[in-house]
Protein backbone atom coordinates (compact mmCIF):
# COMPACT_ATOMS: atom_id res chain seq x y z
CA UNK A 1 16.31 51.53 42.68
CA UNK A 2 16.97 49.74 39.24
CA UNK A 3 19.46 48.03 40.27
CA UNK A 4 17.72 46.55 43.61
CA UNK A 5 14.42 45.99 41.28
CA UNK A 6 16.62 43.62 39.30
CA UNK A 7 18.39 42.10 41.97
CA UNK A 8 15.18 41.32 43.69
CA UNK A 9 13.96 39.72 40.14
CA UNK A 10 16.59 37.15 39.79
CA UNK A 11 16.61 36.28 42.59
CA UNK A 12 13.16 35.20 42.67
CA UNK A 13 13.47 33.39 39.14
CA UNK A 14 16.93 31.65 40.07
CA UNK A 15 14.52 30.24 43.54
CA UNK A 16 12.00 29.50 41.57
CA UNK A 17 14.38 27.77 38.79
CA UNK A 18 16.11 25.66 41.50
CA UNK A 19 12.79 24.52 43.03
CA UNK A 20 11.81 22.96 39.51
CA UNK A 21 15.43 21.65 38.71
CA UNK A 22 16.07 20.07 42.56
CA UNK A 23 17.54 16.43 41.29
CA UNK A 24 16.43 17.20 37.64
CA UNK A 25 19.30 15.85 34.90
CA UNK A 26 19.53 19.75 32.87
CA UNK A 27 19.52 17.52 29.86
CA UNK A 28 16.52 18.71 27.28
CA UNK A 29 15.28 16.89 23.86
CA UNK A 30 16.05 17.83 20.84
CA UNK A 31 18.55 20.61 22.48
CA UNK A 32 21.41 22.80 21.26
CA UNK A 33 23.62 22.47 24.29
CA UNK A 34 25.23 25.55 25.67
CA UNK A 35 28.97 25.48 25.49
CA UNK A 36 31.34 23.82 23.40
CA UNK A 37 29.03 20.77 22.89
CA UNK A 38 26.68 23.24 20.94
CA UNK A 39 29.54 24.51 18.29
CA UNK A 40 28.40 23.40 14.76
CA UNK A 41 25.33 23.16 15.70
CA UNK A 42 22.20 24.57 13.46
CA UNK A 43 18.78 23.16 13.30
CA UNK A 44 18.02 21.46 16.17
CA UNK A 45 18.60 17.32 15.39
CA UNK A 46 15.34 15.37 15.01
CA UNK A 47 16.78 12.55 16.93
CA UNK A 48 14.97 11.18 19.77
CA UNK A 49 17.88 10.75 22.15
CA UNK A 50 16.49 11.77 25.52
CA UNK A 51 13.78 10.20 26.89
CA UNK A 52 10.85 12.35 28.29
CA UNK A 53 10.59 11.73 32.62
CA UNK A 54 8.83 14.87 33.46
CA UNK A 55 8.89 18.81 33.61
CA UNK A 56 12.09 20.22 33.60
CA UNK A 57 13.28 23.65 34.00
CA UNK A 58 17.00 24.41 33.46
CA UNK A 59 18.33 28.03 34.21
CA UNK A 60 21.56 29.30 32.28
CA UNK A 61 23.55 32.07 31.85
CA UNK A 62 26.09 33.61 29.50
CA UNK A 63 28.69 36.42 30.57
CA UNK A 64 31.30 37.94 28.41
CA UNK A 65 34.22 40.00 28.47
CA UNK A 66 36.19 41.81 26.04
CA UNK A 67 39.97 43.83 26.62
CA UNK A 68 39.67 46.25 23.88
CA UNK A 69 43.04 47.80 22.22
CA UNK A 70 42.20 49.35 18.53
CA UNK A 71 43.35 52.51 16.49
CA UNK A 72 41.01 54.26 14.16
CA UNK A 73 41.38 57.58 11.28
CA UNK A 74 39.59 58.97 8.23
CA UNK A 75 40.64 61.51 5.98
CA UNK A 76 39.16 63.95 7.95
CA UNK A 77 40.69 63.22 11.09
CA UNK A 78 38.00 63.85 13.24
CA UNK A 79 37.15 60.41 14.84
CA UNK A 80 37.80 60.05 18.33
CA UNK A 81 41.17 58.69 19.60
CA UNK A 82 40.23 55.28 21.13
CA UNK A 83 42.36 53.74 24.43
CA UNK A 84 43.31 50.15 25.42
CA UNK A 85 40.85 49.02 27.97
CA UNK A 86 37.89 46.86 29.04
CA UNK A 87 34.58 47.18 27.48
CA UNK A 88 31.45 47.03 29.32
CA UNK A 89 30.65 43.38 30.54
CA UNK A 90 27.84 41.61 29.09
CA UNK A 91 25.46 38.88 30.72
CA UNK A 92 22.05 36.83 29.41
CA UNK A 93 19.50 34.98 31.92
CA UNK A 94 18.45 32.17 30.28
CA UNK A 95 15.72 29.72 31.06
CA UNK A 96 14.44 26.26 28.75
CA UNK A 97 11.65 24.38 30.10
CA UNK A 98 10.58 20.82 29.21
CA UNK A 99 6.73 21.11 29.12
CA UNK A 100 6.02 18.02 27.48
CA UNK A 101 6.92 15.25 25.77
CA UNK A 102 9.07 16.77 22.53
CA UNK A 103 7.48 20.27 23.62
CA UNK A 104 9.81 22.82 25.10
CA UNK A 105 9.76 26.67 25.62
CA UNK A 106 13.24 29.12 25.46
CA UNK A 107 13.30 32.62 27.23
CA UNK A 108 16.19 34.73 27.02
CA UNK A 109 17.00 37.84 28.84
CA UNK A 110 19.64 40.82 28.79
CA UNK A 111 20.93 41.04 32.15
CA UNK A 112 23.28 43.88 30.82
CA UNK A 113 24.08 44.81 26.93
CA UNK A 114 25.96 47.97 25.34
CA UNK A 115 22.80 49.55 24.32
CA UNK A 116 20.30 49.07 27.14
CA UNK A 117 21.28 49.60 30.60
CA UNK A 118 18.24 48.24 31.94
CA UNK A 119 17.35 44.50 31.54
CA UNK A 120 14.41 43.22 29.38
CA UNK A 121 13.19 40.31 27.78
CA UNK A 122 15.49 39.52 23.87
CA UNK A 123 12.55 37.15 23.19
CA UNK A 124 11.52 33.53 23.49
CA UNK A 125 9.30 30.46 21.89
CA UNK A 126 7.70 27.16 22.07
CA UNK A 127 9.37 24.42 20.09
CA UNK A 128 7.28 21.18 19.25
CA UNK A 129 8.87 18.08 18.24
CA UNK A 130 6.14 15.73 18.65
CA UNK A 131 2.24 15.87 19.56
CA UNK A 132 1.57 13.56 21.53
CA UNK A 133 0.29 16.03 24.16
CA UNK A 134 -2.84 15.63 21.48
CA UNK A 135 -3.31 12.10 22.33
CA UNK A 136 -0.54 9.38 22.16
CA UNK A 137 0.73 8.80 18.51
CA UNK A 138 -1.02 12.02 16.87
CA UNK A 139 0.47 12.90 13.76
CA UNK A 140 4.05 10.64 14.56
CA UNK A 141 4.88 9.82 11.49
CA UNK A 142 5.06 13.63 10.34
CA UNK A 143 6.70 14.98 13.50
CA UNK A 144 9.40 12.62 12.85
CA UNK A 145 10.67 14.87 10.22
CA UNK A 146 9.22 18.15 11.63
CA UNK A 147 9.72 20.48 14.11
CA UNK A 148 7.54 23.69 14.83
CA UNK A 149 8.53 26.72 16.64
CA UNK A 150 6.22 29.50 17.66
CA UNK A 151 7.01 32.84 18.97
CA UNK A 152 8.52 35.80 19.35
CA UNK A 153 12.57 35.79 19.00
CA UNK A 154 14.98 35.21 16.18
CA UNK A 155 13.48 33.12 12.92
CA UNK A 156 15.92 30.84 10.84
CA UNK A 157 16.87 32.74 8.00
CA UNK A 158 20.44 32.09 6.55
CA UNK A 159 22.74 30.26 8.62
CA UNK A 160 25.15 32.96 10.15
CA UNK A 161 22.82 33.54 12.80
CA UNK A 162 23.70 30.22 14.26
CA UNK A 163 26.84 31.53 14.66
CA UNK A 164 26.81 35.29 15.59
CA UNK A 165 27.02 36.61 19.02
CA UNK A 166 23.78 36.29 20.79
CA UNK A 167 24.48 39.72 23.61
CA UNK A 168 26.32 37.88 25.38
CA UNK A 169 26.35 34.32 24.13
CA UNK A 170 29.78 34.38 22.58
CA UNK A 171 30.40 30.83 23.03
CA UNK A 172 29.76 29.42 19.36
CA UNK A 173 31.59 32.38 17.53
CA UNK A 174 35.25 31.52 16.92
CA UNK A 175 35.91 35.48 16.69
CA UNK A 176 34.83 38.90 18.85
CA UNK A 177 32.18 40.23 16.25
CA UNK A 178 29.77 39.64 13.90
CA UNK A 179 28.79 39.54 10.60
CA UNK A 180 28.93 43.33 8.66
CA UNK A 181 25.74 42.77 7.66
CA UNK A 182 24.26 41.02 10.48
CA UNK A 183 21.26 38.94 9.25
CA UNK A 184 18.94 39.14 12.41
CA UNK A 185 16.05 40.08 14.08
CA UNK A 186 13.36 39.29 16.54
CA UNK A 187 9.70 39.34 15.85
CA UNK A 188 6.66 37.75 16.15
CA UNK A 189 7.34 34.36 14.12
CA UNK A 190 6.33 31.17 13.50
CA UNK A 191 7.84 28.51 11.58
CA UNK A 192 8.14 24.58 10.33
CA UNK A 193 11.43 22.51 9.53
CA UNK A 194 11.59 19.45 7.58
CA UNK A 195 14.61 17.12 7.84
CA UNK A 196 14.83 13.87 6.92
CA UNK A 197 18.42 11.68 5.61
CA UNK A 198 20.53 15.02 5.74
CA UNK A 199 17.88 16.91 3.48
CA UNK A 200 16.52 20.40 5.22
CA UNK A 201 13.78 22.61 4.20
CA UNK A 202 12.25 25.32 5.92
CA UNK A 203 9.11 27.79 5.83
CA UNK A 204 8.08 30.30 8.06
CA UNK A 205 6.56 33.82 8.27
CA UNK A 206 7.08 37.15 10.37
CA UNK A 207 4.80 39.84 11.36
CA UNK A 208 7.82 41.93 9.90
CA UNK A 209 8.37 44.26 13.24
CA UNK A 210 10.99 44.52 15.38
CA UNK A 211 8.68 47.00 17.87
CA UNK A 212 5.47 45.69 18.37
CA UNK A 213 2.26 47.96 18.24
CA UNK A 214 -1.34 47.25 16.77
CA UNK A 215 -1.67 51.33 16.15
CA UNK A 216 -2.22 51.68 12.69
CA UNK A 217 -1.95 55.11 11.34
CA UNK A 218 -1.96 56.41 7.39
CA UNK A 219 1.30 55.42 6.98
CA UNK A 220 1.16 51.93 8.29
CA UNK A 221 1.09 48.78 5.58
CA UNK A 222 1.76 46.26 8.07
CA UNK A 223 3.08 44.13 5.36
CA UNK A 224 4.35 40.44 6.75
CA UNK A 225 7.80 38.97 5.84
CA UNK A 226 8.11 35.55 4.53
CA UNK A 227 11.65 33.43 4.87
CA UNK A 228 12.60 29.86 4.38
CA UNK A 229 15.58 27.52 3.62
CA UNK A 230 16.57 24.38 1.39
CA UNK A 231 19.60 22.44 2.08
CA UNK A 232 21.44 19.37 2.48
CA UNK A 233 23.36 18.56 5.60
CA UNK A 234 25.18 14.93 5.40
CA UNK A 235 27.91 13.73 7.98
CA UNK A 236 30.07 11.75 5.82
CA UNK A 237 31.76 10.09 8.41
CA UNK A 238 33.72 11.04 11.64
CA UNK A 239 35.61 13.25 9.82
CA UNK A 240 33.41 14.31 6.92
CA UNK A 241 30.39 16.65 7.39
CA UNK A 242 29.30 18.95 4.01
CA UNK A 243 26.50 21.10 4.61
CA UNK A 244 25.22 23.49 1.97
CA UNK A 245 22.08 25.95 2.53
CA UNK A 246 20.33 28.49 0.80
CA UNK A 247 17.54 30.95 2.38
CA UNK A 248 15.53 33.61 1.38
CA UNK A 249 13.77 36.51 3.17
CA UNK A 250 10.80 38.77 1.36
CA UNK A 251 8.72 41.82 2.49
CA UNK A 252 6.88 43.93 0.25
CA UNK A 253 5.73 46.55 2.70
CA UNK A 254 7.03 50.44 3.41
CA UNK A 255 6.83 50.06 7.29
CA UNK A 256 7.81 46.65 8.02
CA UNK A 257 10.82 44.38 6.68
CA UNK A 258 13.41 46.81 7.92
CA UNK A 259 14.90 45.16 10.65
CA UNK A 260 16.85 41.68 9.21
CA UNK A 261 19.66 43.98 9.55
CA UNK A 262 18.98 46.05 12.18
CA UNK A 263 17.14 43.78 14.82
CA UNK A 264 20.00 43.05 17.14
CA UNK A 265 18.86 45.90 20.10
CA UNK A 266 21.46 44.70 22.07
CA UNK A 267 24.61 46.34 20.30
CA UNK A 268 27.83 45.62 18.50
CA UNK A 269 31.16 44.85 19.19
CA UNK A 270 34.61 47.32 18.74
CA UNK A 271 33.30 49.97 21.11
CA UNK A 272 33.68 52.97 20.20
CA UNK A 273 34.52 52.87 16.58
CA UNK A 274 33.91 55.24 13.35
CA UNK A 275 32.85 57.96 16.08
CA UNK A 276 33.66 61.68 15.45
CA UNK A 277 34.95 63.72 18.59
CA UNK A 278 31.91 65.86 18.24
CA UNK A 279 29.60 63.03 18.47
CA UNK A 280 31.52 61.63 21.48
CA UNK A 281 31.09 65.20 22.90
CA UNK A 282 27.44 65.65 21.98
CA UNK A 283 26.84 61.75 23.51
CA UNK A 284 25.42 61.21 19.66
CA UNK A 285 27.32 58.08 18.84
CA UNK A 286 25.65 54.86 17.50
CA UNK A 287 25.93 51.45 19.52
CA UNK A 288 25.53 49.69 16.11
CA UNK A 289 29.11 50.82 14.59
CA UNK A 290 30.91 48.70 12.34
CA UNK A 291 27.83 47.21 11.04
CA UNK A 292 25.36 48.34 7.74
CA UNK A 293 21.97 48.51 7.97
CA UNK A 294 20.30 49.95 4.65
CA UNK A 295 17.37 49.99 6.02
CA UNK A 296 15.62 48.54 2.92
CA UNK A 297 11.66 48.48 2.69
CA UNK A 298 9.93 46.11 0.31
CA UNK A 299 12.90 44.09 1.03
CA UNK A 300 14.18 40.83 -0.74
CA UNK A 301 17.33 38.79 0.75
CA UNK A 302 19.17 35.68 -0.26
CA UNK A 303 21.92 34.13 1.41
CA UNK A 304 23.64 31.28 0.54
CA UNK A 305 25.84 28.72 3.08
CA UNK A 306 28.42 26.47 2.49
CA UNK A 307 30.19 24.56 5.37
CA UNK A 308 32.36 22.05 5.27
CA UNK A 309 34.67 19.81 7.73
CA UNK A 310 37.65 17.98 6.83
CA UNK A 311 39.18 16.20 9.99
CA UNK A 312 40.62 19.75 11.95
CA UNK A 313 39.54 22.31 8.74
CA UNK A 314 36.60 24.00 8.74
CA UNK A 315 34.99 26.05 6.22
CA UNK A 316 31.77 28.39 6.40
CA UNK A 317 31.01 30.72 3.36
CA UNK A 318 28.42 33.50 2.84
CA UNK A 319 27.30 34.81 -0.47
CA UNK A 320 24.46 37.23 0.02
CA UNK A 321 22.70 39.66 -1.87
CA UNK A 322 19.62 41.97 0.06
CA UNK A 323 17.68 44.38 -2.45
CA UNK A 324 15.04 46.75 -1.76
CA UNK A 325 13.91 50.48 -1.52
CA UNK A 326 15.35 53.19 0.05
CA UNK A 327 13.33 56.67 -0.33
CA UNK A 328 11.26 55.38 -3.55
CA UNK A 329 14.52 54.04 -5.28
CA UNK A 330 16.39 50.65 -5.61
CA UNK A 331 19.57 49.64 -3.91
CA UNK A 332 21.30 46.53 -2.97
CA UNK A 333 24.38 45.02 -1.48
CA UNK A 334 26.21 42.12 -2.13
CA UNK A 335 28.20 40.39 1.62
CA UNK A 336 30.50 38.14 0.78
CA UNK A 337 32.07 35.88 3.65
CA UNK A 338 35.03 33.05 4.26
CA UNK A 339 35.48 32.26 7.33
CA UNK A 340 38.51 29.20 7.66
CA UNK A 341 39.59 27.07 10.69
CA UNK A 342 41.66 24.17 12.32
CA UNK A 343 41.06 23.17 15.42
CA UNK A 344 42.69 20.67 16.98
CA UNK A 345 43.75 19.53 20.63
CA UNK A 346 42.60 16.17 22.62
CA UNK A 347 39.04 17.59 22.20
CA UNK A 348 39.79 19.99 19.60
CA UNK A 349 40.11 22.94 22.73
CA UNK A 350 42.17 24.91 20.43
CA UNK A 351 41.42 26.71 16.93
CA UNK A 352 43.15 28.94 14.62
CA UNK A 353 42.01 30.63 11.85
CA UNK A 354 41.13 34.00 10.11
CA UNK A 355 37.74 35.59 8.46
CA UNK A 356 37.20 37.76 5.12
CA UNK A 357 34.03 39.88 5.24
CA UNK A 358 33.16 42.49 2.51
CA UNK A 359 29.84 44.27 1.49
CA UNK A 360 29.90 46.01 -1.55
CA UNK A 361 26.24 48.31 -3.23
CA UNK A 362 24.48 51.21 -2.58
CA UNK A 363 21.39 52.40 -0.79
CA UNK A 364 20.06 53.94 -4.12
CA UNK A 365 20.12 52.83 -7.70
CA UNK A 366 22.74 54.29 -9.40
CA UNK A 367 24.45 56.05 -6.76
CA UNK A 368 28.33 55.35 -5.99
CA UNK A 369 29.17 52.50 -4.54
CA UNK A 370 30.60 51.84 -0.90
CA UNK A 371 32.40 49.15 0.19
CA UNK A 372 33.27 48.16 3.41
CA UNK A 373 36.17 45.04 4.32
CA UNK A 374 37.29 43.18 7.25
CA UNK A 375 40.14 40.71 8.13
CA UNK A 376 40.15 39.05 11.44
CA UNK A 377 42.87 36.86 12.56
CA UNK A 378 43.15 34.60 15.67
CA UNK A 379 42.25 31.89 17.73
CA UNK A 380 40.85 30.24 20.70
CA UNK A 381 41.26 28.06 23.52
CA UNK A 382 38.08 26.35 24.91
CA UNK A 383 39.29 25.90 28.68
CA UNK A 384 36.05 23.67 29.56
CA UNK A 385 32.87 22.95 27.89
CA UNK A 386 31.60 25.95 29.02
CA UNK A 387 34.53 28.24 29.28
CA UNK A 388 36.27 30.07 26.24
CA UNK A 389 38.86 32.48 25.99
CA UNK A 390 39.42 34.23 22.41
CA UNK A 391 42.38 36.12 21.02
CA UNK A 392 42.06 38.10 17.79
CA UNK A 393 43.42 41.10 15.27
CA UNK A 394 41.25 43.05 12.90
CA UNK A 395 41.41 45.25 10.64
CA UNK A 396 38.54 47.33 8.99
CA UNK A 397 38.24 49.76 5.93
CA UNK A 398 35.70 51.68 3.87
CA UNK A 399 35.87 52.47 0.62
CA UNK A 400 34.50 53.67 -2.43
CA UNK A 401 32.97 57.13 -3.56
CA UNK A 402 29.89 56.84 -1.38
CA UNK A 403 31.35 57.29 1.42
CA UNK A 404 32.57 60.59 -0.10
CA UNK A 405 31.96 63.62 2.40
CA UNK A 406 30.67 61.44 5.53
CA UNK A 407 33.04 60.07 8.23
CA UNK A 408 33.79 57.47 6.86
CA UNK A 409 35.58 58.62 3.89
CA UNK A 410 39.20 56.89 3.91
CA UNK A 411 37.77 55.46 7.25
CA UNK A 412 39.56 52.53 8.82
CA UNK A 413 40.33 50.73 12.39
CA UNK A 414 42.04 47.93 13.61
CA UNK A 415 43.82 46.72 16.58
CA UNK A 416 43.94 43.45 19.12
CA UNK A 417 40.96 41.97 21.27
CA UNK A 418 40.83 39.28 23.83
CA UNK A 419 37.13 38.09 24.86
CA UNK A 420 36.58 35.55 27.52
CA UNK A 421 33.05 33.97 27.50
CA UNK A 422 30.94 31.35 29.33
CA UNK A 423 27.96 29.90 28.75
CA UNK A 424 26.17 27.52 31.01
């Protein structure tokens, strides 16, 4: 019955869709293009390149597949033995409307992810690039340098998220997974970007909930979050590009701010890692292994960006540090990430490359510290614009006396993925 229900859904949205795009050129302003065209893309480019002729709706999808072959132990050899095989598919409805002139709206849906069988909304917004739907000309000479976006879906802090794994928009990630500490969430949001000569700056708040509810109850503070960003982005020249960033994220409240870590419902990659045979049996395992979550409140994050492109090289760096309380005392941990590429080819359809990713802290002050590393090594072969096929090795280990006792003591995996991926 869930499956028909969904069926029938689609269905009707893809009619609908078609109806509104009969004819229509799918091209949007101020767009990140699905597919290769959108790779090294961030903030949306305040360039007036495509001129409004009317309501537009474009519908778009992403699927992707991974073949799965890792090995995994800890010193208490109880995790469970993992196999070579296919992991569970994963697919997004998208839809992007033109409403206006410079106003558009995104909506993104989980067809299927690893942690929700059913499909539901991942969230969506309005973006406003100019106001002229106020009367012609109002306020042009600031919306030449701003951009708006109102809603509820992911908010711009740091600038990993532009390149993580959206479900199952793999597309712009030159490797299987993401981040250890993935930076991202979805909540009620709005937020304003300046740019203007390569120069960037961004503010925006949160409602600082992942699960919305207007119950409030003794233990509720209901605290917002507050994030922004200042950077410089400069294309040299054809060849040049230099892009540095730095963003910060605050929340000072007990029952909101948890989730910049722990936001992504949709699940992460390496299925079926760091699980114990018991929890396998007892169907107890986590859809959210390798990453770490501290689950700070009265949280404070800062994460830095550098990216650069030489030619074929490519460089993006994190250096982040998130802060906060766990149980009444303070803890922090320090991510540190290089991620190096050449890509090269008639239309640069090939890369090659590898990734260093290591958090290092503790959940409490002064307890022992754990620290968890990752290597990835591989490559990829864009076979269209819209088509991608990914090979790639890693290898993951924990360390460090905190992890004495739990699973994860002397914990480690690694092993060979391919992931094919489209986005349309």
């Amino acid at each position: 019955m869930k499956n028909s229900i969904k069926a029938t859904l689609l269905v009707g949205l893809l009619g609908i869709a078609t109806i509104g795009t009969a004819q229509v050129n799918r091209a949007l302003q101020y767009d990140r293009l699905p597919g290769q065209a959108g790779v090294n893309v961030y903030e949306t480019s305040k360039e007036d390149t495509i001129g409004y002729d009317g309501f537009k709706v474009r519908v778009g999808g992403d699927f992707a597949m991974q073949f799965q072959s890792i090995t995994q132990g800890n010193d208490a050899g109880n995790l469970a033995k993992l196999g070579q095989d296919f992991n569970l598919p994963t697919a997004n409805l998208n839809i992007d409307v033109q409403l206006e002139d410079g106003v558009k709206m995104h909506l993104r849906t989980y067809l299927s992810s690893r942690h929700h069988e059913e499909a539901w909304v991942k969230g969506g917004h309005i973006q406003i690039d100019k106001m002229d739907f106020v009367k012609p000309g109002f306020m042009s000479g600031f919306m030449e340098i701003a951009t708006i976006r109102i809603g509820l879906d992911e908010f711009n802090y740091g600038d990993a998220h532009f390149r993580r794994t959206d479900n199952a928009r793999a597309i712009y990630n030159p490797f299987v997974a993401n981040y250890i500490m993935d930076a991202f969430s979805t909540e009620a949001f709005g937020e304003l970007t300046l740019q203007k000569n390569g120069m960037l700056a961004v503010l925006g708040v949160t409602n600082g909930k992942l699960n919305q509810n207007v119950v409030v109850n003794d233990n509720s503070d209901n605290k917002p979050s507050f994030f922004g960003k200042l950077g410089i982005d400069k294309q040299l020249d054809d060849d040049k590009r230099v892009r540095l960033t730095g963003s910060w994220y605050l929340n000072k409240g007990t029952t909101t701010g948890t989730w910049l870590y722990g936001g992504d419902r949709a699940g992460a990659r390496y299925y079926g890692v760091l699980h114990t045979q018991q929890e396998v049996a007892d169907r107890a395992v986590s859809d959210f292994e390798p990453r770490l979550n501290a689950r700070f409140t009265e949280v404070t994050a800062i994460q830095i960006n550098p990216f650069v492109q030489l030619g074929g090289l490519e460089f993006f760096g994190i250096y982040e540090v998130a802060s906060g309380s766990a149980d009444g005392n303070d803890g922090s941990f320090t991510q540190i990430a290089a991620e190096a590429l050449y890509r090269f080819g008639g239309n640069d359809q090939f890369y090659a490359g590898g990734r260093y990713n290591t958090v290092k802290g503790a959940r409490v002050d002064g307890a022992p510290d754990q620290e968890i590393s990752r290597i990835n090594l591989g490559g990829g072969w864009f076979m269209t614009n819209n088509v991608i096929v990914k090979l790639e090795y890693v290898s993951q280990k924990y360390d460090g006396d905190g992890f004495t006792g739990t699973k994860y003591q002397g914990a480690s995996f690694e092993g060979v993925n391919i992931e094919a991926a489209i986005s349309f």
